[in-house]
Protein backbone atom coordinates (compact mmCIF):
# COMPACT_ATOMS: atom_id res chain seq x y z
CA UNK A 1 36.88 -62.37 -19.60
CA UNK A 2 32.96 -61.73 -19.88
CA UNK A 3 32.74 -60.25 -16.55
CA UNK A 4 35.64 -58.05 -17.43
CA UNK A 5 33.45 -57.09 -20.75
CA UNK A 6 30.60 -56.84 -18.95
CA UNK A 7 32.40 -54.25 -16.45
CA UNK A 8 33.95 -51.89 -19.16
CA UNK A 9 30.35 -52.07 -20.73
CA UNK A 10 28.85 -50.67 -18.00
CA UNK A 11 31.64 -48.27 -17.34
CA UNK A 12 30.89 -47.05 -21.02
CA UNK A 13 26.66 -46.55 -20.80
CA UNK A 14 27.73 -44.63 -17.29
CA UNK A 15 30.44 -42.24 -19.41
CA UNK A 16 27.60 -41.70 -21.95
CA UNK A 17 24.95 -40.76 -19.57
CA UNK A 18 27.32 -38.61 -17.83
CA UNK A 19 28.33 -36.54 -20.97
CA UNK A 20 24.32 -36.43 -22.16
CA UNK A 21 23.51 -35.08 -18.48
CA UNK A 22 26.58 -32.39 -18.49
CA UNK A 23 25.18 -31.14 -22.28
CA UNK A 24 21.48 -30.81 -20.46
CA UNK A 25 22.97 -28.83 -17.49
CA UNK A 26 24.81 -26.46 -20.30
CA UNK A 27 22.51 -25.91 -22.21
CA UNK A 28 20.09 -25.09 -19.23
CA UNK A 29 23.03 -23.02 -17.55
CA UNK A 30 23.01 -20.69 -21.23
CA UNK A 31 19.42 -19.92 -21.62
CA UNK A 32 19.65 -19.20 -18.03
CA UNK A 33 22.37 -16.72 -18.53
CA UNK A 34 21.49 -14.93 -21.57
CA UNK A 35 19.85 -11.34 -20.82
CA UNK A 36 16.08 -11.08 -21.91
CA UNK A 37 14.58 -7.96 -22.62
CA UNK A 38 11.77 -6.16 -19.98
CA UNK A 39 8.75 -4.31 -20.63
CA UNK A 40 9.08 -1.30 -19.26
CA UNK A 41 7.13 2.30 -19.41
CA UNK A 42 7.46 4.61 -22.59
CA UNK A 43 8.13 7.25 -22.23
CA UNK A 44 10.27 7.03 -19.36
CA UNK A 45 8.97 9.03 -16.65
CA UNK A 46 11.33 11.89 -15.38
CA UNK A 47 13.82 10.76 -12.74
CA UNK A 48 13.05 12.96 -10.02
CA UNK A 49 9.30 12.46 -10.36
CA UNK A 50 10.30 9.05 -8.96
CA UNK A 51 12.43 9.37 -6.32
CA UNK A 52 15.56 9.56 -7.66
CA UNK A 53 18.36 12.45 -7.66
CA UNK A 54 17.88 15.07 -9.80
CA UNK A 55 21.43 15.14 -11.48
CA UNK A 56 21.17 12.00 -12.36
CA UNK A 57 18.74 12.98 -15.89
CA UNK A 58 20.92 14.83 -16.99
CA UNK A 59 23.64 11.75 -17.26
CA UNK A 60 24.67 11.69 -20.73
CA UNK A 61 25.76 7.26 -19.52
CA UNK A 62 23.42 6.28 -16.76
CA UNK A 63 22.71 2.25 -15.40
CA UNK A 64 20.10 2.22 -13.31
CA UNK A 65 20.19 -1.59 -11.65
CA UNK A 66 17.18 -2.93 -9.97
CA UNK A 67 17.97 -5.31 -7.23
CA UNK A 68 16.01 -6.86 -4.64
CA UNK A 69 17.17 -8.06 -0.76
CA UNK A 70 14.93 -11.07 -1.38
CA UNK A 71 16.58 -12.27 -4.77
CA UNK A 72 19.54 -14.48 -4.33
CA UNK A 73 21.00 -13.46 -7.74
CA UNK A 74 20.78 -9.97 -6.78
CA UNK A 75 23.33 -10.55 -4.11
CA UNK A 76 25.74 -12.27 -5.50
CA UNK A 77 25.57 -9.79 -8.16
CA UNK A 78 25.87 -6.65 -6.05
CA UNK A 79 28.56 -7.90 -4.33
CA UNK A 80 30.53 -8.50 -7.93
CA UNK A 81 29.47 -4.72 -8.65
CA UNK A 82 31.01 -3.41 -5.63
CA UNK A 83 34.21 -4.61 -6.67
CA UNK A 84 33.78 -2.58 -9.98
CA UNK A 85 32.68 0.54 -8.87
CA UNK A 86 31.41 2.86 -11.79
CA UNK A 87 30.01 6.28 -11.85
CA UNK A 88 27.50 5.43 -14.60
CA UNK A 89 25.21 2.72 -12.00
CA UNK A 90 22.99 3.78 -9.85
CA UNK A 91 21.66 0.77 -7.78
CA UNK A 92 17.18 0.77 -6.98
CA UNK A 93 16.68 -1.57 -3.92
CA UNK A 94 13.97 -3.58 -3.14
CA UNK A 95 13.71 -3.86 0.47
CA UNK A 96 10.72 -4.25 3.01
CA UNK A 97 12.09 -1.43 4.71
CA UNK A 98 14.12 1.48 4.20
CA UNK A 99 16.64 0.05 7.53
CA UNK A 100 16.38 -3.48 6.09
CA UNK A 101 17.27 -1.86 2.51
CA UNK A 102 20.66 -0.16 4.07
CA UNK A 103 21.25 -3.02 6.34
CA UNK A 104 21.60 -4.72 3.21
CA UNK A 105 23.60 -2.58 1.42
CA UNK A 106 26.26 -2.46 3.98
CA UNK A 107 26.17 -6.14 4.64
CA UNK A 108 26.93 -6.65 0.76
CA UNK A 109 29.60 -3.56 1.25
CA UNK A 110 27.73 -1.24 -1.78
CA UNK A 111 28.23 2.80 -1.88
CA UNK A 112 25.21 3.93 0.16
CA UNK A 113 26.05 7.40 -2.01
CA UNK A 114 25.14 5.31 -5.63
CA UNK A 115 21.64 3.46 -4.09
CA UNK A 116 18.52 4.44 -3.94
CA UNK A 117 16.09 2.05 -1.25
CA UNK A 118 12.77 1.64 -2.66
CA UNK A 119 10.81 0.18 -0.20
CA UNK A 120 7.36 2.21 -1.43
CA UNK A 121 8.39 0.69 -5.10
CA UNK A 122 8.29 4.11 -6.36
CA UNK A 123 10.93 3.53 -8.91
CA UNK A 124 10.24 -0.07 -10.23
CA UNK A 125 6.50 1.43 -10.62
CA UNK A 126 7.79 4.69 -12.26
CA UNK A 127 9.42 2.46 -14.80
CA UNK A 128 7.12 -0.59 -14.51
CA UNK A 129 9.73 -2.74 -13.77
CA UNK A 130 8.41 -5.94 -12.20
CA UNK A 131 11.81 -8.54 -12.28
CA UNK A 132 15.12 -8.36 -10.84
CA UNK A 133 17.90 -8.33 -11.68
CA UNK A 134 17.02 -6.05 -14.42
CA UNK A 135 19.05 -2.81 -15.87
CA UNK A 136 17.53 0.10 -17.71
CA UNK A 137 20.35 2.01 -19.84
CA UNK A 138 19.55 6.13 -19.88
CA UNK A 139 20.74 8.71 -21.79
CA UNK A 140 19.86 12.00 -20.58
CA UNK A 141 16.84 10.36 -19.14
CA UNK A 142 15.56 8.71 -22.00
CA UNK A 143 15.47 4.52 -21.72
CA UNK A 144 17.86 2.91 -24.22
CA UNK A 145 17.81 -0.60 -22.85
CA UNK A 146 16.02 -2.67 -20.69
CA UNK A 147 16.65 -6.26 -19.84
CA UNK A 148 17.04 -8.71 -16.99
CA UNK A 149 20.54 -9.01 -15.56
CA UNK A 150 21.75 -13.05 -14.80
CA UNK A 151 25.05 -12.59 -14.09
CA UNK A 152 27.99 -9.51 -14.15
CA UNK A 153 29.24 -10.29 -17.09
CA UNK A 154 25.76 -9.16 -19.09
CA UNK A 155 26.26 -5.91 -16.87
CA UNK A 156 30.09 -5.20 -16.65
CA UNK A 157 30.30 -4.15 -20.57
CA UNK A 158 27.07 -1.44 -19.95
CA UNK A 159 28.65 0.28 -17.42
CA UNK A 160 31.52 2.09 -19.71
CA UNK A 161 31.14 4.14 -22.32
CA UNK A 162 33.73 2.64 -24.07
CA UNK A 163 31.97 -0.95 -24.43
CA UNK A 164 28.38 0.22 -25.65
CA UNK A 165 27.12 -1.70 -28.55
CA UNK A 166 26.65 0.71 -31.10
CA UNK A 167 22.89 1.17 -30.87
CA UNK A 168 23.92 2.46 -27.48
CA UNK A 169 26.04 4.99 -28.46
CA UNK A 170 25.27 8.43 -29.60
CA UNK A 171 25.80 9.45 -33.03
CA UNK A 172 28.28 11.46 -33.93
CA UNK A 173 26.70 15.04 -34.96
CA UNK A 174 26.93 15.71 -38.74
CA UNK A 175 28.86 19.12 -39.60
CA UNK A 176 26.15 21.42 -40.88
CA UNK A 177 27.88 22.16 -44.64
């Protein structure tokens, strides 16, 4: 009988120090995945002045998502955004090269028509963005948002209109009385 105490015992101090490791990975796991915001340059330089399209100041929704081939979270999260594909992202690439950059992109299975390789770092300078993943929100060219990106689902509700926190949003224009 005391060996059979002794046993369920032990089987008890293991059950608590599983359940006090599992809270330490979760809580770990949530600061991990919560977005933080980014320094980035004010004002925003213009897009073209860059490297990017011209069109795509004039976007009244834009994402621009800063990725690098070197970042393992980067790729798992451009392949999730592939899968989603949204006319407000436009994807800035980190590569050593531009051929590495598009080797990349087609390996992951991306648009090459919504990604811009940025092997010179003339965008992340433009902006001063130094981390990735990280998204800068646009309208019309002016920065809205910038923060780091963990995982999709801090990116999927930025990339429709229809989702935008209300700071994102632009105000409804007041009839002139």
């Amino acid at each position: 009988m005391a060996i059979l105490s002794v046993l369920i015992l032990v089987c008890l101090l293991a059950m608590v120090d599983q359940r006090r490791t599992l809270d330490h990975v979760r809580g770990h796991l949530a600061r991990a995945a919560k977005p933080e915001a980014i320094e980035y340059i004010r004002p925003a330089p213009s897009l073209t002045s860059v490297g990017l399209p011209a069109g795509l100041g004039e976007a009244s929704h834009l994402v621009l998502l800063f990725l690098s081939t070197s970042c393992t979270s980067c790729l798992s999260l451009a392949r999730r955004v592939k899968e989603s594909a949204s006319e407000h992202l436009w994807i800035v690439l980190n590569a050593p090269s531009v051929s590495a950059g598009w080797e990349w992109i087609d390996d992951v299975g991306l648009r090459r028509d919504a990604v811009t390789v940025d092997s010179a770092q003339e965008v992340f300078r433009g902006f001063g963005v130094g981390i990735t993943p990280a998204i800068l929100v646009l309208r019309r060219g002016e920065v809205m948002l910038g923060q780091t990106v963990p995982s999709y689902d801090q990116l999927e509700p930025l990339l429709s209109t229809d989702n935008l926190p209300p700071e994102l949003t632009e105000a409804d224009e007041v009839p002139a009385l």
